[in-house]
PDB file of N, CA and C in Angstrom:
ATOM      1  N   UNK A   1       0.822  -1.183   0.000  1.00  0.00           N
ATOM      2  CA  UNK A   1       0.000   0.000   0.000  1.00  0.00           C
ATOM      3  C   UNK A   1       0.877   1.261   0.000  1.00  0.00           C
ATOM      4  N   UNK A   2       1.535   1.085   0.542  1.00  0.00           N
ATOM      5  CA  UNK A   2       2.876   2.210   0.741  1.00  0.00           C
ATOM      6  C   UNK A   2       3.365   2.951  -0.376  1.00  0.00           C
ATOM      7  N   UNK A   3       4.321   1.345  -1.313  1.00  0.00           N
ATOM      8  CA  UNK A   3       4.586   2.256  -2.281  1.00  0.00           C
ATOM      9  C   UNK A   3       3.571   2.128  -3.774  1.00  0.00           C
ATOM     10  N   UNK A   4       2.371   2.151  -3.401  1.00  0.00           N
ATOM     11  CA  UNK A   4       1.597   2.444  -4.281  1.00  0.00           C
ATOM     12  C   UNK A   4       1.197   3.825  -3.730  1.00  0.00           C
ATOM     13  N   UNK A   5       0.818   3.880  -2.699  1.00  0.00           N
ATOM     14  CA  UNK A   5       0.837   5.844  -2.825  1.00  0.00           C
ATOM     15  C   UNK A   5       2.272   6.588  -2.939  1.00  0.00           C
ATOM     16  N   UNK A   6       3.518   6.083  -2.403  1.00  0.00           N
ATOM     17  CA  UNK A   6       4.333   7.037  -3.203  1.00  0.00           C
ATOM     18  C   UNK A   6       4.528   7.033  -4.555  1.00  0.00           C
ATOM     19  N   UNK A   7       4.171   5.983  -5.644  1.00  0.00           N
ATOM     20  CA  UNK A   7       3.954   5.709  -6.975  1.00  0.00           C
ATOM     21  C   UNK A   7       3.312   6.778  -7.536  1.00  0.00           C
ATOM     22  N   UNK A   8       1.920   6.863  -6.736  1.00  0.00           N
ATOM     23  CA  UNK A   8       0.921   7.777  -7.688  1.00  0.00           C
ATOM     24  C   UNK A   8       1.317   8.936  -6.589  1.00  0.00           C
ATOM     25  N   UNK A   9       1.728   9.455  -5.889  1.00  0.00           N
ATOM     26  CA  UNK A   9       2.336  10.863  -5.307  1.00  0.00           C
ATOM     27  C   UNK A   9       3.237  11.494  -6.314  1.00  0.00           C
ATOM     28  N   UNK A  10       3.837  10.678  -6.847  1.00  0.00           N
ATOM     29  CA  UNK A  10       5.249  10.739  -7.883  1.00  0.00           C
ATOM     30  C   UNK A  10       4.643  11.387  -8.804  1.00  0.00           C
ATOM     31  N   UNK A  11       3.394  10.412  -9.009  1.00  0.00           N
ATOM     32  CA  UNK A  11       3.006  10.829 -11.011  1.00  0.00           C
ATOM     33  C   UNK A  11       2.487  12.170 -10.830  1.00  0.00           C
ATOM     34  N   UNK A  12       1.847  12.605  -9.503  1.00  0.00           N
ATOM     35  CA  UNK A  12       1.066  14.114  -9.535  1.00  0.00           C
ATOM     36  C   UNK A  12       1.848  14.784  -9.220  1.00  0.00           C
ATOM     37  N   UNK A  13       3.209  14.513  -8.471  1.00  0.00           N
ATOM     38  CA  UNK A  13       3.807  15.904  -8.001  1.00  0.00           C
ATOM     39  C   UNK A  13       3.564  16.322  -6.562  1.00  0.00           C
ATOM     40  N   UNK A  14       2.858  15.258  -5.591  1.00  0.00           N
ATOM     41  CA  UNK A  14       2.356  15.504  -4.625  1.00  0.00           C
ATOM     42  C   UNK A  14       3.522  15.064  -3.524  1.00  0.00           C
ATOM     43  N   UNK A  15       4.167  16.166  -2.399  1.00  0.00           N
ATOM     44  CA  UNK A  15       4.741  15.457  -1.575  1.00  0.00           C
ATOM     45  C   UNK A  15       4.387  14.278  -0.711  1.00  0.00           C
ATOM     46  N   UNK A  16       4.988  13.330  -0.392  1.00  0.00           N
ATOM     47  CA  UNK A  16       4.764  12.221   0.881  1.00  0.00           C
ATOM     48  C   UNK A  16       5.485  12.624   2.294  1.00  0.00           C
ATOM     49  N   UNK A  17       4.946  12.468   3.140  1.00  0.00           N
ATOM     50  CA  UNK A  17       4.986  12.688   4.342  1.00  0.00           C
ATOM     51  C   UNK A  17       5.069  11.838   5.360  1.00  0.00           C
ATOM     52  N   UNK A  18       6.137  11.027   5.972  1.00  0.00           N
ATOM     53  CA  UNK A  18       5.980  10.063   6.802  1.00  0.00           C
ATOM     54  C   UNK A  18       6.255  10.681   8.038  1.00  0.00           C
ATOM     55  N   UNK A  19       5.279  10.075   9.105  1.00  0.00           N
ATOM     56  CA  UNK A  19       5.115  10.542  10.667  1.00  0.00           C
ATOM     57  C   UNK A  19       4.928   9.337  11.549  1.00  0.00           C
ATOM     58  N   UNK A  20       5.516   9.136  12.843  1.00  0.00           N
ATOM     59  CA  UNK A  20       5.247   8.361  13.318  1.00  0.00           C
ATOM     60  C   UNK A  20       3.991   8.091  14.239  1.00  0.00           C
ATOM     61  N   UNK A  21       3.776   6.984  13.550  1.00  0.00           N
ATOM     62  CA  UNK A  21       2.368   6.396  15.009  1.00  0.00           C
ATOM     63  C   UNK A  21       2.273   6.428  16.112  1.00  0.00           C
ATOM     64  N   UNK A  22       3.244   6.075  16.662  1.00  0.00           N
ATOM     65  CA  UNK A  22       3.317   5.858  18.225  1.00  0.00           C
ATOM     66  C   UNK A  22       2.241   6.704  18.946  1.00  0.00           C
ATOM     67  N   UNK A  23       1.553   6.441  19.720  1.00  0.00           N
ATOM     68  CA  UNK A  23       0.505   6.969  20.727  1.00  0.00           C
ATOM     69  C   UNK A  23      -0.582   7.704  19.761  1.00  0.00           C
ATOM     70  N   UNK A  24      -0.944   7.663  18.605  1.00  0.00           N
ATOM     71  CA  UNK A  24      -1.438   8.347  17.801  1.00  0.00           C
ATOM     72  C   UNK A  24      -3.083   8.294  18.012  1.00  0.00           C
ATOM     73  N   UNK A  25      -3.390   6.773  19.036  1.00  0.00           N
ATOM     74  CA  UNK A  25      -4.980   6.523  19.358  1.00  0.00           C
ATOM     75  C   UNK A  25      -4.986   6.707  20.426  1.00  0.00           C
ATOM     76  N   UNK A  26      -3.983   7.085  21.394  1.00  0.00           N
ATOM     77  CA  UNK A  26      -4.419   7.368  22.514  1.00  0.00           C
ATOM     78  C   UNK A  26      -3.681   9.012  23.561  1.00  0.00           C
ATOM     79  N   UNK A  27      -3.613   9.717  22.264  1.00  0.00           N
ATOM     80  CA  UNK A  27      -3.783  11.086  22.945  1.00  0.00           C
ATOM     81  C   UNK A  27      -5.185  11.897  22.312  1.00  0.00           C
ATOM     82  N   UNK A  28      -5.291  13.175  22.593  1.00  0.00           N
ATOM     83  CA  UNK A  28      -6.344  13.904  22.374  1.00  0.00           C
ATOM     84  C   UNK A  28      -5.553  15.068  21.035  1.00  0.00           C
ATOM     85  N   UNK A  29      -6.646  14.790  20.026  1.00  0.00           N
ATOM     86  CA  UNK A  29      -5.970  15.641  18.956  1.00  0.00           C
ATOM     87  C   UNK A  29      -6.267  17.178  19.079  1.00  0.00           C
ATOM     88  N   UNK A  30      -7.421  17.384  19.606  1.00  0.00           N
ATOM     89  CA  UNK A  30      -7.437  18.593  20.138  1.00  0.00           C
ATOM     90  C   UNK A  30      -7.565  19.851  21.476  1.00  0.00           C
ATOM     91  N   UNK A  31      -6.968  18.546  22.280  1.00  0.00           N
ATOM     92  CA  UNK A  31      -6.847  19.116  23.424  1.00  0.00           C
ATOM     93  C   UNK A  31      -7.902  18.884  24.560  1.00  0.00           C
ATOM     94  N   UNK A  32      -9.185  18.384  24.169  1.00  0.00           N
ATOM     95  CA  UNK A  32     -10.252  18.244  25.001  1.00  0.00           C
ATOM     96  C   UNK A  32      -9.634  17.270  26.062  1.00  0.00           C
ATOM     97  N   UNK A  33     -10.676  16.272  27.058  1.00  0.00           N
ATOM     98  CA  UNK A  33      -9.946  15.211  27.375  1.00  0.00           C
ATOM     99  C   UNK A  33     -10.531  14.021  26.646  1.00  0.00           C
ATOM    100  N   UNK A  34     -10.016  12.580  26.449  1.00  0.00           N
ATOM    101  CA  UNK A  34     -10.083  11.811  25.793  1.00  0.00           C
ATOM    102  C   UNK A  34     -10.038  10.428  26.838  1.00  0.00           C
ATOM    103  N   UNK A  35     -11.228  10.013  27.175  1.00  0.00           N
ATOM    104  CA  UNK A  35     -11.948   8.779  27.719  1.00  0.00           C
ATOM    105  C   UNK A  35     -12.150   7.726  27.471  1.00  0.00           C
ATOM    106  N   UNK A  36     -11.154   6.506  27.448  1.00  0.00           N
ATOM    107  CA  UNK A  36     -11.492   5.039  26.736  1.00  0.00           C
ATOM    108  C   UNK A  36     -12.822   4.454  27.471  1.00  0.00           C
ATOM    109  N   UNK A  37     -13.402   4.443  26.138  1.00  0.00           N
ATOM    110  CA  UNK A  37     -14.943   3.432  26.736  1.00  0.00           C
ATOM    111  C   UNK A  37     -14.683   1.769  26.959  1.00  0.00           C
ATOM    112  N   UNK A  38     -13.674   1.612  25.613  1.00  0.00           N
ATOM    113  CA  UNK A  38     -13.336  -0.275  25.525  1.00  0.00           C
ATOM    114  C   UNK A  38     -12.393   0.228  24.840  1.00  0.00           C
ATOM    115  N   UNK A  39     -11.788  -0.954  24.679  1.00  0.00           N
ATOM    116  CA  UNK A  39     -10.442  -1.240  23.266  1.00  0.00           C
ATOM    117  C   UNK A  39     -11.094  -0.378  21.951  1.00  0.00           C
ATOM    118  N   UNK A  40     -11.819  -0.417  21.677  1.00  0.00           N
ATOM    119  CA  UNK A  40     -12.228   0.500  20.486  1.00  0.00           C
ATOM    120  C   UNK A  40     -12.765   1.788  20.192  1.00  0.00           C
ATOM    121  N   UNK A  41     -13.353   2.104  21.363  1.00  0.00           N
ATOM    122  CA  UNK A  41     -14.040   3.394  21.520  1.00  0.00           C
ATOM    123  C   UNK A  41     -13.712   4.410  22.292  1.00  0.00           C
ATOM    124  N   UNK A  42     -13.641   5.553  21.846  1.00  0.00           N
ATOM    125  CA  UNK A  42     -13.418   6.721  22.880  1.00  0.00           C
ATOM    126  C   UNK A  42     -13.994   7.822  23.023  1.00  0.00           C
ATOM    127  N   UNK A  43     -14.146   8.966  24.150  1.00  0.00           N
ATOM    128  CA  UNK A  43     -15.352   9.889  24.138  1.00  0.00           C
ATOM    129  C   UNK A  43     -14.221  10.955  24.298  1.00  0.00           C
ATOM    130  N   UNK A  44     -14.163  11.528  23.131  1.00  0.00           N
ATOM    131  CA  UNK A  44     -13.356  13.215  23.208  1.00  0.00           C
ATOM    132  C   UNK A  44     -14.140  14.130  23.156  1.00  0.00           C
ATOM    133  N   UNK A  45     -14.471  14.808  24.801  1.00  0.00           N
ATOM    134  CA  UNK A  45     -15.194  15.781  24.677  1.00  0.00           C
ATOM    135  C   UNK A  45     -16.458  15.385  24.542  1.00  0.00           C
ATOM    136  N   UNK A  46     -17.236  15.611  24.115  1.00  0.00           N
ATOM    137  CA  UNK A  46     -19.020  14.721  24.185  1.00  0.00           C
ATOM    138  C   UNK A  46     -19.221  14.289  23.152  1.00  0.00           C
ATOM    139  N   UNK A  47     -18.294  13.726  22.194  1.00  0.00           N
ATOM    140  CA  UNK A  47     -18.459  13.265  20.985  1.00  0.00           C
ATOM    141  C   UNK A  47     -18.017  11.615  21.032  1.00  0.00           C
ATOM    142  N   UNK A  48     -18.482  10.414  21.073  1.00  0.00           N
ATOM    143  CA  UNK A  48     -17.931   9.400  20.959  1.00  0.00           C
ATOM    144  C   UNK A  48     -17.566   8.687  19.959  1.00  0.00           C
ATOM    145  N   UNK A  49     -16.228   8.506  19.557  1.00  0.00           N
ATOM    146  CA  UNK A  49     -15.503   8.504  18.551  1.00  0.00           C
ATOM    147  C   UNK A  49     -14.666   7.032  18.605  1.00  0.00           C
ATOM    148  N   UNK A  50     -14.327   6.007  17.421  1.00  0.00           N
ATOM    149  CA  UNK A  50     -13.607   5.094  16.995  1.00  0.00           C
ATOM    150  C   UNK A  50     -12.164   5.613  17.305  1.00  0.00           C
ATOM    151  N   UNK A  51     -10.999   4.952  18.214  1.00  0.00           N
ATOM    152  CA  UNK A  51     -10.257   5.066  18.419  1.00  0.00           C
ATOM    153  C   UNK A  51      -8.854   5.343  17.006  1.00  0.00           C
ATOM    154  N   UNK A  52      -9.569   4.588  15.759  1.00  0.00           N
ATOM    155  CA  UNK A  52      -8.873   4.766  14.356  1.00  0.00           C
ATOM    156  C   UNK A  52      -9.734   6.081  14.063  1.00  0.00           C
ATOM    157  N   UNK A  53     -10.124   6.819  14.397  1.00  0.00           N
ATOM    158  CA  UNK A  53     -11.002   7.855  13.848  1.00  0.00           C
ATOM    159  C   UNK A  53      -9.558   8.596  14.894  1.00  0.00           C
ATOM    160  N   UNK A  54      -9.350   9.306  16.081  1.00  0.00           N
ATOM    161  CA  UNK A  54      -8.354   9.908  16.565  1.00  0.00           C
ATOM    162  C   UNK A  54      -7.583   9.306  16.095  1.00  0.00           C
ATOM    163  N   UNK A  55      -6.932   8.378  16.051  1.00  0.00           N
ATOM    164  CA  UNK A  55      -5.189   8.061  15.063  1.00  0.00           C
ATOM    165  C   UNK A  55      -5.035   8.996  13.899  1.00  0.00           C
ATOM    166  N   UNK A  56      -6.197   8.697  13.187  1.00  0.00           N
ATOM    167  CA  UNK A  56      -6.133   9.497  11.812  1.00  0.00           C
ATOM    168  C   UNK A  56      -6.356  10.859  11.963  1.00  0.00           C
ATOM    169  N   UNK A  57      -6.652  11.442  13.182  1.00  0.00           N
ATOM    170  CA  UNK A  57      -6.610  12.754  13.001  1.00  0.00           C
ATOM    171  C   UNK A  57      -5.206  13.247  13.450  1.00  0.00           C
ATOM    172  N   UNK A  58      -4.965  12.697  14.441  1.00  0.00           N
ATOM    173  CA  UNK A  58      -3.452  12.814  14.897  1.00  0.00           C
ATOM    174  C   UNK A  58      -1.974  12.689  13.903  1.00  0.00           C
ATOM    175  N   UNK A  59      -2.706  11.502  12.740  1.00  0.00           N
ATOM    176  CA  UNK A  59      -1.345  11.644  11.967  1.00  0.00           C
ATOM    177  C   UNK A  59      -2.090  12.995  11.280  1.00  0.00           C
ATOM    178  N   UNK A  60      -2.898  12.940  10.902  1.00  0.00           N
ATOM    179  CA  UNK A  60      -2.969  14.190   9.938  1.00  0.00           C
ATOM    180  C   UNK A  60      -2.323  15.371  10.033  1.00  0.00           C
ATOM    181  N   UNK A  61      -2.378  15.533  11.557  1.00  0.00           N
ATOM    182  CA  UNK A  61      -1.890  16.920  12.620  1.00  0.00           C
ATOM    183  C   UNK A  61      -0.869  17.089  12.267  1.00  0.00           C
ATOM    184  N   UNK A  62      -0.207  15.927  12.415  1.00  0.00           N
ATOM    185  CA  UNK A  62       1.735  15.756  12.345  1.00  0.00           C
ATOM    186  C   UNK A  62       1.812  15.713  11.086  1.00  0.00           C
ATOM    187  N   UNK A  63       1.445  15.000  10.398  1.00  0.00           N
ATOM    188  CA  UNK A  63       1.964  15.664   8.714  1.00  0.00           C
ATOM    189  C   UNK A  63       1.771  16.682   8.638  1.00  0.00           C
ATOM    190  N   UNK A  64       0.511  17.612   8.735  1.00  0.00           N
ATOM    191  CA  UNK A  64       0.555  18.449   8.805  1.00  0.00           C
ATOM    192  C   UNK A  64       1.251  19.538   9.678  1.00  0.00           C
ATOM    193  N   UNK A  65       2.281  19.417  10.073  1.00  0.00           N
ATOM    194  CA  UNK A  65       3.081  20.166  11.463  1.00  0.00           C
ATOM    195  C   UNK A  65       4.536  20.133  10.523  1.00  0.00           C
ATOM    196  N   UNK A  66       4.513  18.814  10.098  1.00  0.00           N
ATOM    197  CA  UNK A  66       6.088  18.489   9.551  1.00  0.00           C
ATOM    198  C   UNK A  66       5.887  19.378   7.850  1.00  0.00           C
ATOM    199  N   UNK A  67       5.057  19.542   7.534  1.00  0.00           N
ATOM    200  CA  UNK A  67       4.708  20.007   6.513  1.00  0.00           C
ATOM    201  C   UNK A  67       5.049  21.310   5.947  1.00  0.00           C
ATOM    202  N   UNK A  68       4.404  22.232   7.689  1.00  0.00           N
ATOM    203  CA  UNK A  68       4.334  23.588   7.691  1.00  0.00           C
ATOM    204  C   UNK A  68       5.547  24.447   6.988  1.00  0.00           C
ATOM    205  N   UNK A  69       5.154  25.511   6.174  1.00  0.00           N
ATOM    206  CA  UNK A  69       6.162  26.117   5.152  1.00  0.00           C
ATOM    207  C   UNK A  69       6.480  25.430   3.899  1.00  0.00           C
ATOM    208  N   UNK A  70       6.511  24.462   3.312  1.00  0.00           N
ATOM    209  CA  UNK A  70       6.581  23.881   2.560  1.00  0.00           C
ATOM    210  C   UNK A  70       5.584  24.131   1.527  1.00  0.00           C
ATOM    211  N   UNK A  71       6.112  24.160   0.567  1.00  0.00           N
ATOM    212  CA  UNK A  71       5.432  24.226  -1.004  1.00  0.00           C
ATOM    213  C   UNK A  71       4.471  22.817  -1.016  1.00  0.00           C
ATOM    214  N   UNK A  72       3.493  23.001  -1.219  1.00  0.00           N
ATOM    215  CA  UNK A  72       2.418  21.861  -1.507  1.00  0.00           C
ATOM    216  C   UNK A  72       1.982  21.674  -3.188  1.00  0.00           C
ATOM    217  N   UNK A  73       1.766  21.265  -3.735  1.00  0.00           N
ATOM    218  CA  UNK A  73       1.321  21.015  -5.388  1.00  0.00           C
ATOM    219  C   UNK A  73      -0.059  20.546  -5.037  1.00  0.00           C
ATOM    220  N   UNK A  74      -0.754  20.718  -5.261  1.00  0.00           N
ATOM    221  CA  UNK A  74      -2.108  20.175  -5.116  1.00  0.00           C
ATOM    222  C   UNK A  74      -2.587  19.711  -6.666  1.00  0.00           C
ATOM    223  N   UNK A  75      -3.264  18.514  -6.765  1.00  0.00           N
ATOM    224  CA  UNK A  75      -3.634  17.751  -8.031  1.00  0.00           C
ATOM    225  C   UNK A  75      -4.584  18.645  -8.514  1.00  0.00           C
ATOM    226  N   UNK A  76      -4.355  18.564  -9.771  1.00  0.00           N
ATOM    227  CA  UNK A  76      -5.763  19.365 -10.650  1.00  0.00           C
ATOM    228  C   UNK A  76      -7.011  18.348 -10.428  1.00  0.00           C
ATOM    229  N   UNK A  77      -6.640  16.905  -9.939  1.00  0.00           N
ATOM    230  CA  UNK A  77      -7.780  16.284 -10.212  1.00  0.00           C
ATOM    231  C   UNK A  77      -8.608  16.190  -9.130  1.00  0.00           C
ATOM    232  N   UNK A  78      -7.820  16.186  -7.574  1.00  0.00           N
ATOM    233  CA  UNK A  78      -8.471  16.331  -6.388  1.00  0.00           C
ATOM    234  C   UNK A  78      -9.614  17.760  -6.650  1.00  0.00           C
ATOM    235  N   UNK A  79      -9.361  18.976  -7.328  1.00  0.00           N
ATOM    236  CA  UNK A  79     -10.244  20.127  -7.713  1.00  0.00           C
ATOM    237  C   UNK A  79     -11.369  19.437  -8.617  1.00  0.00           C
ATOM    238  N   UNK A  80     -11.207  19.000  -9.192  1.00  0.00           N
ATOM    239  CA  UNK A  80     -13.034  18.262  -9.869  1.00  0.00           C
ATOM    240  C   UNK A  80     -13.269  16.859  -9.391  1.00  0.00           C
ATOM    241  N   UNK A  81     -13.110  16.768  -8.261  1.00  0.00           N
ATOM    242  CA  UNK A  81     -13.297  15.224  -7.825  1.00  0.00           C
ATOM    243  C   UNK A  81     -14.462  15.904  -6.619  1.00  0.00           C
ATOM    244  N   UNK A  82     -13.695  17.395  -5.790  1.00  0.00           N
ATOM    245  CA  UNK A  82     -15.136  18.033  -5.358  1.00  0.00           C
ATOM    246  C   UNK A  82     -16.078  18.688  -5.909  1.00  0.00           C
ATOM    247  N   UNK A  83     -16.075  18.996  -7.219  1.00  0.00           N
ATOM    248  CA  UNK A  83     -16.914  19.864  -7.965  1.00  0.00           C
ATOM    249  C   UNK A  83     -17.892  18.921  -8.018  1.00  0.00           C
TER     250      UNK A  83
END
């Protein structure tokens, strides 16, 4: 899966960004506090949320952190994929 997205990152021009996981499901991505219900579930703030639902916001954060200043290329095709 890996290097099939740096494959097609390549063909658009899009940087890749690797960040590490570690603790990525079990901190709070935005600061609220963050409450394990079970192994899978968690309540950030009054919202109860899939523990892969915070991972993925957390890496997002950090790519996005490691990112900051950097020239981005954005795909012409991601622009009519929301149109």
């Amino acid at each position: 899966m890996q290097s099939f997205v740096e494959y097609k990152a390549l063909i658009e021009g899009i940087r890749v960004v690797y960040v590490d996981p570690r603790d990525t499901s079990r901190t709070s991505p935005n600061g609220k506090p963050l409450k394990f219900i079970n192994y899978r579930f968690a309540q950030l703030g009054d919202t109860v949320t899939s523990r892969d639902v915070v991972a993925s916001w957390n890496l997002a954060l950090r790519g996005l952190t490691q990112m900051r200043g950097s020239r981005v290329k954005w795909s012409p095709r991601a622009l009519a994929i929301k149109q």
